[in-house]
N, C-alpha and C. Protein backbone atom coordinates (compact mmCIF):
# COMPACT_ATOMS: atom_id res chain seq x y z
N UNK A 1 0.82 -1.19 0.00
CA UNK A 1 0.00 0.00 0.00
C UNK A 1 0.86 1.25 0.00
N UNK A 2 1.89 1.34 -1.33
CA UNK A 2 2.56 2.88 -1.00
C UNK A 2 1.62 4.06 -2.02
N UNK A 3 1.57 5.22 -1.79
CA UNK A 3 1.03 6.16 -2.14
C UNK A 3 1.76 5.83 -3.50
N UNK A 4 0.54 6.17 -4.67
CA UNK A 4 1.64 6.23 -5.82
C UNK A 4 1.26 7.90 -6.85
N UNK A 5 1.91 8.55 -7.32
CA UNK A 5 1.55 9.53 -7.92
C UNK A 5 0.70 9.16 -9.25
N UNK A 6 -0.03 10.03 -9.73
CA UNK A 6 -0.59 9.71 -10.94
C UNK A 6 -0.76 11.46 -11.70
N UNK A 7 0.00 11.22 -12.89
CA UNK A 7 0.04 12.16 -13.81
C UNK A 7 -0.57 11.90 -14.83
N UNK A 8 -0.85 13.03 -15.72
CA UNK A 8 -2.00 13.24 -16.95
C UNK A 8 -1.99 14.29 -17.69
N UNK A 9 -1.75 13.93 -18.49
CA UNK A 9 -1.79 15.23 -19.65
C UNK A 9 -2.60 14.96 -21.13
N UNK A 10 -3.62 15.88 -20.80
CA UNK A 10 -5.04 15.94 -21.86
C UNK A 10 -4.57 17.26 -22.62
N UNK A 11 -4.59 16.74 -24.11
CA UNK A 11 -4.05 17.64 -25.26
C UNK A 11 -5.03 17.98 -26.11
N UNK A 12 -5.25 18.84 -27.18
CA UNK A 12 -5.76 18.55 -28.43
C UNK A 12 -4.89 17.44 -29.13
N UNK A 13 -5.28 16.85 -30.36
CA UNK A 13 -4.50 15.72 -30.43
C UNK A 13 -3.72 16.51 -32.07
N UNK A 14 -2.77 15.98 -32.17
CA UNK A 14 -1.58 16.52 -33.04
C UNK A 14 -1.92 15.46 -34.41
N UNK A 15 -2.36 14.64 -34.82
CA UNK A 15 -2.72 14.21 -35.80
C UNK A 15 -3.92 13.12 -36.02
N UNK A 16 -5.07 13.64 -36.20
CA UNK A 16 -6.32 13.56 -36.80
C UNK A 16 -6.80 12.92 -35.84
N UNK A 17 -7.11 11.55 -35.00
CA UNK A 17 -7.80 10.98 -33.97
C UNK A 17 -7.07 10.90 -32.64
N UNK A 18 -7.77 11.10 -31.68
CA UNK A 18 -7.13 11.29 -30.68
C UNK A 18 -6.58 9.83 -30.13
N UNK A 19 -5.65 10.04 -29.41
CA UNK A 19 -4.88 8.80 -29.01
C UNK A 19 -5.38 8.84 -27.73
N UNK A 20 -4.99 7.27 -27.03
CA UNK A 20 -5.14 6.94 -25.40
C UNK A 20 -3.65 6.14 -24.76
N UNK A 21 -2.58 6.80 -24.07
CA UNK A 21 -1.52 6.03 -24.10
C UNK A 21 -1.80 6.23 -22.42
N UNK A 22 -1.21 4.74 -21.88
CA UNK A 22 -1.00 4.58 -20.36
C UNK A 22 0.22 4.10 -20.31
N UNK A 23 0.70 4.40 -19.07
CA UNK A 23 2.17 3.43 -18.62
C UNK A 23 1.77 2.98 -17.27
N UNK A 24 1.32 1.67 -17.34
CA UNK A 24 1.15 1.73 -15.81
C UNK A 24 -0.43 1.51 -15.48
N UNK A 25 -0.91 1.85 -15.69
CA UNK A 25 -2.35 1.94 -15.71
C UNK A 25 -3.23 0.84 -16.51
N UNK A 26 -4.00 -0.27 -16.22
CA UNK A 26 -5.10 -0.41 -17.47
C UNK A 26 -5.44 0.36 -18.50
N UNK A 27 -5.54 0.49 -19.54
CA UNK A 27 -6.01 1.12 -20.69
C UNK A 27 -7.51 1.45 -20.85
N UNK A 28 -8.16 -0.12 -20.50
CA UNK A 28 -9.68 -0.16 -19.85
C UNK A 28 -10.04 0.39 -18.79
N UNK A 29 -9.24 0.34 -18.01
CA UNK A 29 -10.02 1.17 -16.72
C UNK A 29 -9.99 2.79 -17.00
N UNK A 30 -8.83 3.21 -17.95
CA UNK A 30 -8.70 4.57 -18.23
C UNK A 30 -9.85 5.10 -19.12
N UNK A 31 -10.72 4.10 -20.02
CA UNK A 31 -11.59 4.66 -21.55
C UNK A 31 -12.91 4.31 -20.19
N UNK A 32 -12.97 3.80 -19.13
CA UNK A 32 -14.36 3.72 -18.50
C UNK A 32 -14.53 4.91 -17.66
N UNK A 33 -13.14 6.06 -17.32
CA UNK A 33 -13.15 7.06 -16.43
C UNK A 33 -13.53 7.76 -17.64
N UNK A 34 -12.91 7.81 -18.85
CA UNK A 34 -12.95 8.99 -19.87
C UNK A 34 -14.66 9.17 -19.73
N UNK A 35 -14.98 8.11 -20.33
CA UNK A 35 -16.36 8.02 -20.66
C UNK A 35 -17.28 8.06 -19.43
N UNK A 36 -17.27 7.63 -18.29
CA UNK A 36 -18.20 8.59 -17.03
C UNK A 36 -17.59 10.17 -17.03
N UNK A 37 -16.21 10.74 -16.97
CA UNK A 37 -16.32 12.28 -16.89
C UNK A 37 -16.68 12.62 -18.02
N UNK A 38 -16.85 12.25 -19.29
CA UNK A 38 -17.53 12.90 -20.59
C UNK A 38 -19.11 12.93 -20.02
N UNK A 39 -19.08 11.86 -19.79
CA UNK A 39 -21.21 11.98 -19.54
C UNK A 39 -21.57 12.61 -18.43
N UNK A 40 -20.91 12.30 -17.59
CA UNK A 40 -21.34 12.85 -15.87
C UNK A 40 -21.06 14.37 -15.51
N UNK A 41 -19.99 14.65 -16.32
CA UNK A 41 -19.51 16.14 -16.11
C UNK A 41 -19.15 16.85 -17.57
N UNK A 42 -19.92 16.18 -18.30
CA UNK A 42 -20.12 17.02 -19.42
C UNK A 42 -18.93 17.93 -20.45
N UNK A 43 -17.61 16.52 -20.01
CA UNK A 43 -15.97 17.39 -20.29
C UNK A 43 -15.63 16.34 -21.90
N UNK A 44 -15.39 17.57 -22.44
CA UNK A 44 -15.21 17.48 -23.97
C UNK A 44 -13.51 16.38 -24.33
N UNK A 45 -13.59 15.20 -23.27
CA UNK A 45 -12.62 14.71 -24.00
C UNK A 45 -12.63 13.05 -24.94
N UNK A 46 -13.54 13.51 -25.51
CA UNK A 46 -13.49 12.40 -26.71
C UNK A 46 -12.48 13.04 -27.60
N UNK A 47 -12.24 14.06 -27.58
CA UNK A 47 -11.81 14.65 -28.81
C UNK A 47 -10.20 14.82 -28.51
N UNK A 48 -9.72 14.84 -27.52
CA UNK A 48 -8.46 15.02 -26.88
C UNK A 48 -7.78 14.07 -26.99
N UNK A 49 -6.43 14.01 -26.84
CA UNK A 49 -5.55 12.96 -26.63
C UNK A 49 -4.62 13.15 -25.05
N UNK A 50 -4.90 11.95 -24.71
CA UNK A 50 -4.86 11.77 -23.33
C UNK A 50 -3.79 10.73 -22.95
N UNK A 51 -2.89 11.33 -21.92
CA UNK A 51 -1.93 9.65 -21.53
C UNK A 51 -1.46 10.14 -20.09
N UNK A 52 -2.07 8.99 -19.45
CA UNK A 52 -2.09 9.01 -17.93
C UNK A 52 -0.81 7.65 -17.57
N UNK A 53 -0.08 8.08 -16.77
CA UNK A 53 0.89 7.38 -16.27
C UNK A 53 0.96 7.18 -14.46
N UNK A 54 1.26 5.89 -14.55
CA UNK A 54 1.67 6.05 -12.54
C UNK A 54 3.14 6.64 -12.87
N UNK A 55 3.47 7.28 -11.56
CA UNK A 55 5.06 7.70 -11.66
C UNK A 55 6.22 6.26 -10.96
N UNK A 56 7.05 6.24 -12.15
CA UNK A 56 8.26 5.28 -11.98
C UNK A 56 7.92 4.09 -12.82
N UNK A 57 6.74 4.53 -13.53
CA UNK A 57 6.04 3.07 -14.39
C UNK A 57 5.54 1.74 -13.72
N UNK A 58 5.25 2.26 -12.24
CA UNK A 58 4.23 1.33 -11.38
C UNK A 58 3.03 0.94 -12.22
N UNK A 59 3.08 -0.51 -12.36
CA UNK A 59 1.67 -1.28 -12.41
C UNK A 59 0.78 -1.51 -11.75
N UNK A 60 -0.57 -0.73 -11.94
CA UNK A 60 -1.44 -0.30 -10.82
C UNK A 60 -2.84 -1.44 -11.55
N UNK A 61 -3.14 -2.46 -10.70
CA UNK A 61 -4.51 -3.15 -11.01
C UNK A 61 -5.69 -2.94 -9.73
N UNK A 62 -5.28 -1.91 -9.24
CA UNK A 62 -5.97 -1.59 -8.23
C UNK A 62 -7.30 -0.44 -8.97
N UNK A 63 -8.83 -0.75 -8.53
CA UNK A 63 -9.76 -0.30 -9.03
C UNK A 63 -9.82 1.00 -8.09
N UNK A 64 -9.24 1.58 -7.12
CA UNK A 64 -8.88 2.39 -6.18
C UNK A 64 -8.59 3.42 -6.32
N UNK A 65 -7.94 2.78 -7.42
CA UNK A 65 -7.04 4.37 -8.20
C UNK A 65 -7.64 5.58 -9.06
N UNK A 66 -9.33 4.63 -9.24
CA UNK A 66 -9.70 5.26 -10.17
C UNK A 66 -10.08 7.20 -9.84
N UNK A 67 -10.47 7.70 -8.79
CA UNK A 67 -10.88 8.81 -8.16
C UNK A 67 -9.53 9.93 -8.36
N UNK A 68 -8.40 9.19 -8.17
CA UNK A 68 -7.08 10.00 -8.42
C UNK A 68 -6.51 9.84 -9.69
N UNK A 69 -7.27 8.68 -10.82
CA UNK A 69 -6.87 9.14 -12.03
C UNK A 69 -7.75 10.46 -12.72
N UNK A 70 -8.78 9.97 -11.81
CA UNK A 70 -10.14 11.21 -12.84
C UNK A 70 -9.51 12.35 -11.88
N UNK A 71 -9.00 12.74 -10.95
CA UNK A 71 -8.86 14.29 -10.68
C UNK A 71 -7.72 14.57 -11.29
N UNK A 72 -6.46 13.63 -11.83
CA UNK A 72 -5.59 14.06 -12.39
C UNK A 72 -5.50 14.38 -14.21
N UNK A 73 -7.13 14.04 -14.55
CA UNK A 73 -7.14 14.38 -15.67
C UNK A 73 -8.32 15.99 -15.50
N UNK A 74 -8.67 15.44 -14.62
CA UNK A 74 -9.61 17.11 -14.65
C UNK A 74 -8.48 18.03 -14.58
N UNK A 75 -7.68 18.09 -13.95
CA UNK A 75 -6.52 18.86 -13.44
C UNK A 75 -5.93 19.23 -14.86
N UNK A 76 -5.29 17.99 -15.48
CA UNK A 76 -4.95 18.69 -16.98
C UNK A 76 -5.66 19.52 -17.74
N UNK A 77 -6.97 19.14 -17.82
CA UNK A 77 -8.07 19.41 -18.65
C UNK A 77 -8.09 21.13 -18.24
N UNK A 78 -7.98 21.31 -16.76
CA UNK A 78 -8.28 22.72 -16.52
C UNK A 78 -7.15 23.36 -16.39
N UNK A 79 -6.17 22.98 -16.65
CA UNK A 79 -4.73 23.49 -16.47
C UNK A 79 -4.16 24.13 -14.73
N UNK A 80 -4.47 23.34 -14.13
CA UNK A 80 -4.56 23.69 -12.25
C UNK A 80 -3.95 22.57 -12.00
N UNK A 81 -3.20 22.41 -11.15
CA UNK A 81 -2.37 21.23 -10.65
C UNK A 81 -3.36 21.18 -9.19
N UNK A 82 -3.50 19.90 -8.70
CA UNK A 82 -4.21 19.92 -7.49
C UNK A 82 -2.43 20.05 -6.99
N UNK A 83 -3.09 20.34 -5.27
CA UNK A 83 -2.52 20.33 -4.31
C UNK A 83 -1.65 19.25 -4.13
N UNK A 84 -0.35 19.61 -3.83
CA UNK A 84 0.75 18.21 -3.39
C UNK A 84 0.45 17.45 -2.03
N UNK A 85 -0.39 17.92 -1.51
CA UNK A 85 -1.03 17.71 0.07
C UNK A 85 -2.49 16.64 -0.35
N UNK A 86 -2.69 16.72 -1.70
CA UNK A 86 -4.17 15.60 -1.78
C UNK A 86 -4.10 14.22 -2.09
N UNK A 87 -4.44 13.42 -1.67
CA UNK A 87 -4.42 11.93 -1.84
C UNK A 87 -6.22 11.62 -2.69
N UNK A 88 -6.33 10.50 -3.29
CA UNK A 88 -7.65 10.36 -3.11
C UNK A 88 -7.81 8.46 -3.54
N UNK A 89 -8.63 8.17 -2.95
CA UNK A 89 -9.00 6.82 -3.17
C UNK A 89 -10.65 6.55 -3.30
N UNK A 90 -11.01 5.58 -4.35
CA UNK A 90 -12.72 5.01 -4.49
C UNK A 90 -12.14 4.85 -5.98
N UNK A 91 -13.25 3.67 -6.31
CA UNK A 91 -13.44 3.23 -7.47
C UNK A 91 -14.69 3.90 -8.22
N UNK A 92 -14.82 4.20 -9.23
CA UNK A 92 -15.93 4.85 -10.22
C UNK A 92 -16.63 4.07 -10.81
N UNK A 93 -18.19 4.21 -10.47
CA UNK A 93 -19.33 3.10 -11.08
C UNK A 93 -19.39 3.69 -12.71
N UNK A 94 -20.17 2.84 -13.09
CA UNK A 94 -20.53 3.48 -14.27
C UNK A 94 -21.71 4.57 -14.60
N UNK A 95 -22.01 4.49 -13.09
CA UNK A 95 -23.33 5.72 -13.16
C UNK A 95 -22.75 6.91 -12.79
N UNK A 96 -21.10 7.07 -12.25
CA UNK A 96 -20.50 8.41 -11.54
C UNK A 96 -20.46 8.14 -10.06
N UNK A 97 -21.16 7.51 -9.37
CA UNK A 97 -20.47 7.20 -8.12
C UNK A 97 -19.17 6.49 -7.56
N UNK A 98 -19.24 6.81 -6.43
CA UNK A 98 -17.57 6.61 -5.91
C UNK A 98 -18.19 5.10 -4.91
N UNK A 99 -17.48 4.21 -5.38
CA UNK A 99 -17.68 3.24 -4.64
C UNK A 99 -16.35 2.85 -3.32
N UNK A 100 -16.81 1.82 -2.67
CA UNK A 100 -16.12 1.38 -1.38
C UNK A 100 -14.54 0.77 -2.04
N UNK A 101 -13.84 1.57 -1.53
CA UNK A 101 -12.64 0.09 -1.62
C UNK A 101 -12.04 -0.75 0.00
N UNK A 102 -11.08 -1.72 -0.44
CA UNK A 102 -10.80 -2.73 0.54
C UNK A 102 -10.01 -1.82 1.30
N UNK A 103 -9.61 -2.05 3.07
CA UNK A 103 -8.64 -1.19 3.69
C UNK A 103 -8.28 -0.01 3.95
N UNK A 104 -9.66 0.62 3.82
CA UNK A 104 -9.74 2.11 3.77
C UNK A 104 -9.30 2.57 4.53
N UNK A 105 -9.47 2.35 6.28
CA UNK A 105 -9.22 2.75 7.27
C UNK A 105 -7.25 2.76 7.39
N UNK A 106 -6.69 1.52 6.57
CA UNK A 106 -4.94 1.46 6.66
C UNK A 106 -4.41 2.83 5.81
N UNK A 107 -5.16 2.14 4.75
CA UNK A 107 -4.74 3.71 4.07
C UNK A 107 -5.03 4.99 4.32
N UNK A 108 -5.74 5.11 5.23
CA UNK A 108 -6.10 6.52 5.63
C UNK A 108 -5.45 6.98 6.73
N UNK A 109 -4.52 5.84 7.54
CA UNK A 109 -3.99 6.07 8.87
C UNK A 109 -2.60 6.32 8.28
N UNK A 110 -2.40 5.41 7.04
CA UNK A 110 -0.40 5.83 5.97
C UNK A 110 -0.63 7.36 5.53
N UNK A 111 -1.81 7.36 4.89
CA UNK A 111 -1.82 8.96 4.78
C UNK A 111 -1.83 10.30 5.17
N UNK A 112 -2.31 10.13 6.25
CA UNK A 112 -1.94 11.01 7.76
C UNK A 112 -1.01 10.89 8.11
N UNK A 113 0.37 9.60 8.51
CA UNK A 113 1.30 9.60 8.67
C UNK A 113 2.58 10.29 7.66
N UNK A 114 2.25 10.11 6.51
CA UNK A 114 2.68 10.73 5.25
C UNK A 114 2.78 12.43 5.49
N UNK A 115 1.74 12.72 5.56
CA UNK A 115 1.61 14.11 5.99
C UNK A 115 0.09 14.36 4.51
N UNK A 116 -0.72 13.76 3.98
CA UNK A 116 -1.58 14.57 2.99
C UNK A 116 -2.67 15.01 4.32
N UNK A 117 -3.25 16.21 4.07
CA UNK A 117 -4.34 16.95 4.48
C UNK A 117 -5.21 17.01 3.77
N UNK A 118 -5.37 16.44 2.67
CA UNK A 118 -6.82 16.63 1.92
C UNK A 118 -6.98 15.30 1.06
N UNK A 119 -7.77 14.32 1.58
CA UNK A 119 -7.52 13.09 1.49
C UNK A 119 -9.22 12.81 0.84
N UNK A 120 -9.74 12.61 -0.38
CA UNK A 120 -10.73 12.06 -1.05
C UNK A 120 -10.70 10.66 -0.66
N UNK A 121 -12.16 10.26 0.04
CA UNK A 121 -12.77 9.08 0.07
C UNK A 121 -14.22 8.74 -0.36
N UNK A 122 -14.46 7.65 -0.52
CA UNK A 122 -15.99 7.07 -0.53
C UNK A 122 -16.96 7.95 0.76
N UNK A 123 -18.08 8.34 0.44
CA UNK A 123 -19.16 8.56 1.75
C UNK A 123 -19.58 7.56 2.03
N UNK A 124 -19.31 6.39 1.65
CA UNK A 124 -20.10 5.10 2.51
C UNK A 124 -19.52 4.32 3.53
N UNK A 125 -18.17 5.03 3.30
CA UNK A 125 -17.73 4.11 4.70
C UNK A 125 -17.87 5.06 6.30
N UNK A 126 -18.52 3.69 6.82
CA UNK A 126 -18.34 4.64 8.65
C UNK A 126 -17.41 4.92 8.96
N UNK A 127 -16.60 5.27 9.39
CA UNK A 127 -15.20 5.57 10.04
C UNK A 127 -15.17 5.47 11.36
N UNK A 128 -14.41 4.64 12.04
CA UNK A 128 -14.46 4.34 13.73
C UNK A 128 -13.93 5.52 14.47
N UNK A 129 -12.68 5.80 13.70
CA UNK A 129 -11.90 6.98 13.96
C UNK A 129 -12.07 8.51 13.37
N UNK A 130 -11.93 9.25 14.01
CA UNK A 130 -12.41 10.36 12.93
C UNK A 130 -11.46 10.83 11.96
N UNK A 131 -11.10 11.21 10.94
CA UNK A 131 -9.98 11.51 10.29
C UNK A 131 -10.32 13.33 9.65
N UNK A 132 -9.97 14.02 10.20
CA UNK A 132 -10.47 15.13 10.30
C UNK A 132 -10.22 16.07 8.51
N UNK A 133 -9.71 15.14 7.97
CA UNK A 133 -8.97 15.31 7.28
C UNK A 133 -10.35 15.07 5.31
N UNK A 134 -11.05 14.42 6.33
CA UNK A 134 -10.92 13.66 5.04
C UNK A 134 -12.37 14.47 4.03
N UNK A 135 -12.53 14.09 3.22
CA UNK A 135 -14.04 14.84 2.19
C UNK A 135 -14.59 13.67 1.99
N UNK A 136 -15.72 13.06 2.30
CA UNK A 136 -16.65 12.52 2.19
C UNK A 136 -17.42 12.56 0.85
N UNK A 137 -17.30 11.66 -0.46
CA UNK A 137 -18.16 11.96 -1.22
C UNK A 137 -19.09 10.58 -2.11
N UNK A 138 -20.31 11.07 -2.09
CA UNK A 138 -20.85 9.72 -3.08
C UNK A 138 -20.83 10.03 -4.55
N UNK A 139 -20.78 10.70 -5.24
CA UNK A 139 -20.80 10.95 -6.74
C UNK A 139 -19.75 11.76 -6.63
N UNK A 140 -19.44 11.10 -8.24
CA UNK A 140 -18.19 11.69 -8.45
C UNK A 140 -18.14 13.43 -9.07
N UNK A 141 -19.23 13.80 -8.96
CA UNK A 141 -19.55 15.19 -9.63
C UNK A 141 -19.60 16.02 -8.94
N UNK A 142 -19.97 15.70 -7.58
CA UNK A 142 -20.08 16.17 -6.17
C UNK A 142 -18.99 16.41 -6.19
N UNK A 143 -17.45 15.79 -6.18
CA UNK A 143 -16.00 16.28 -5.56
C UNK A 143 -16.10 17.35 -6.41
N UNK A 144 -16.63 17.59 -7.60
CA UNK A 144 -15.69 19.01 -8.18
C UNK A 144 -16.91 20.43 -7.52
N UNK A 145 -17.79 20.12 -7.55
CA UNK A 145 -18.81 21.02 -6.66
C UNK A 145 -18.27 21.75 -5.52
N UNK A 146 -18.07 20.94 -4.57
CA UNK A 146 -17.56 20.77 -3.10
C UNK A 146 -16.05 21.82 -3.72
N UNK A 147 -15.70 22.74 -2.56
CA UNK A 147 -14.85 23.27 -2.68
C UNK A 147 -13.53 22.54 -1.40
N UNK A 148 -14.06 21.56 -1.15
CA UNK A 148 -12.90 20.77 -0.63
C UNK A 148 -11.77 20.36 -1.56
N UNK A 149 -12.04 20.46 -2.43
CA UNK A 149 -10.51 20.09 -3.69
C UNK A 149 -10.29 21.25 -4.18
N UNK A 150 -9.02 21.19 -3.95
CA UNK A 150 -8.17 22.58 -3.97
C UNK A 150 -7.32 22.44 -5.44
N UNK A 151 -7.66 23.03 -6.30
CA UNK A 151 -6.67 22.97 -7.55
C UNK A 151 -6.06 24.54 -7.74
């Protein structure tokens, strides 16, 4: 469970159809985020060329990742770097919600130890502990609403 970075850079595309390149990432799990933030938030990237990487060329099969790949492409998309202080974890339904992942509570206790302060999770999990830290969300359309994400 180490924190892993995830970068993204959404272009116009430089010759005629847009491309999808990953290093690191599923390819599939990347065209199922494209396609909920095209429908759910109404962001024009069919037309873009897009290539999302973990940093160091980590192989990520974790469905976990998906919440911190979609803010790191909104981030390109709007030209705003989120905060070096944000973490985020949940998997993305196909309706736009943020679903549960496994071990929430470990990873949320490494991440506080780490030092992130603005830590994206699922709203469905109870939390025993309070983590004062954290944004609570069930749809994924809701995080960009919420002025808890700082870009």
């Amino acid at each position: 469970m180490l924190p892993i970075e995830i970068q993204a850079l959404v272009s116009n595309p430089v010759y005629g159809s847009p491309r999808r390149v990953t290093s690191g990432i599923p390819l599939d799990r990347l065209l199922m985020i494209i396609a909920v933030l095209s429908k759910k938030l109404k962001l024009p990237l069919e037309s873009k060329d897009i290539f999302v990487s973990s940093a160091g060329g980590l192989r990520i099969n974790d469905s976990s990742m998906d919440v911190a790949i979609a803010l790191s492409l909104i981030s390109s998309i709007f030209d705003t770097p989120l905060s070096s202080s944000t973490i985020a974890f949940g998997e993305i339904g196909l309706d736009g919600r943020i679903r549960g992942i496994p071990l929430l509570e470990k990873r949320l206790e490494l991440s506080q130890k780490i030092g992130f302060n603005n830590i994206v999770i699922p709203k469905i999990f109870p939390l025993e502990k309070l983590y004062y830290s954290c944004r609570k969300c069930k749809r994924f359309d809701k995080i960009i609403q919420k002025r808890g994400i700082k870009f």
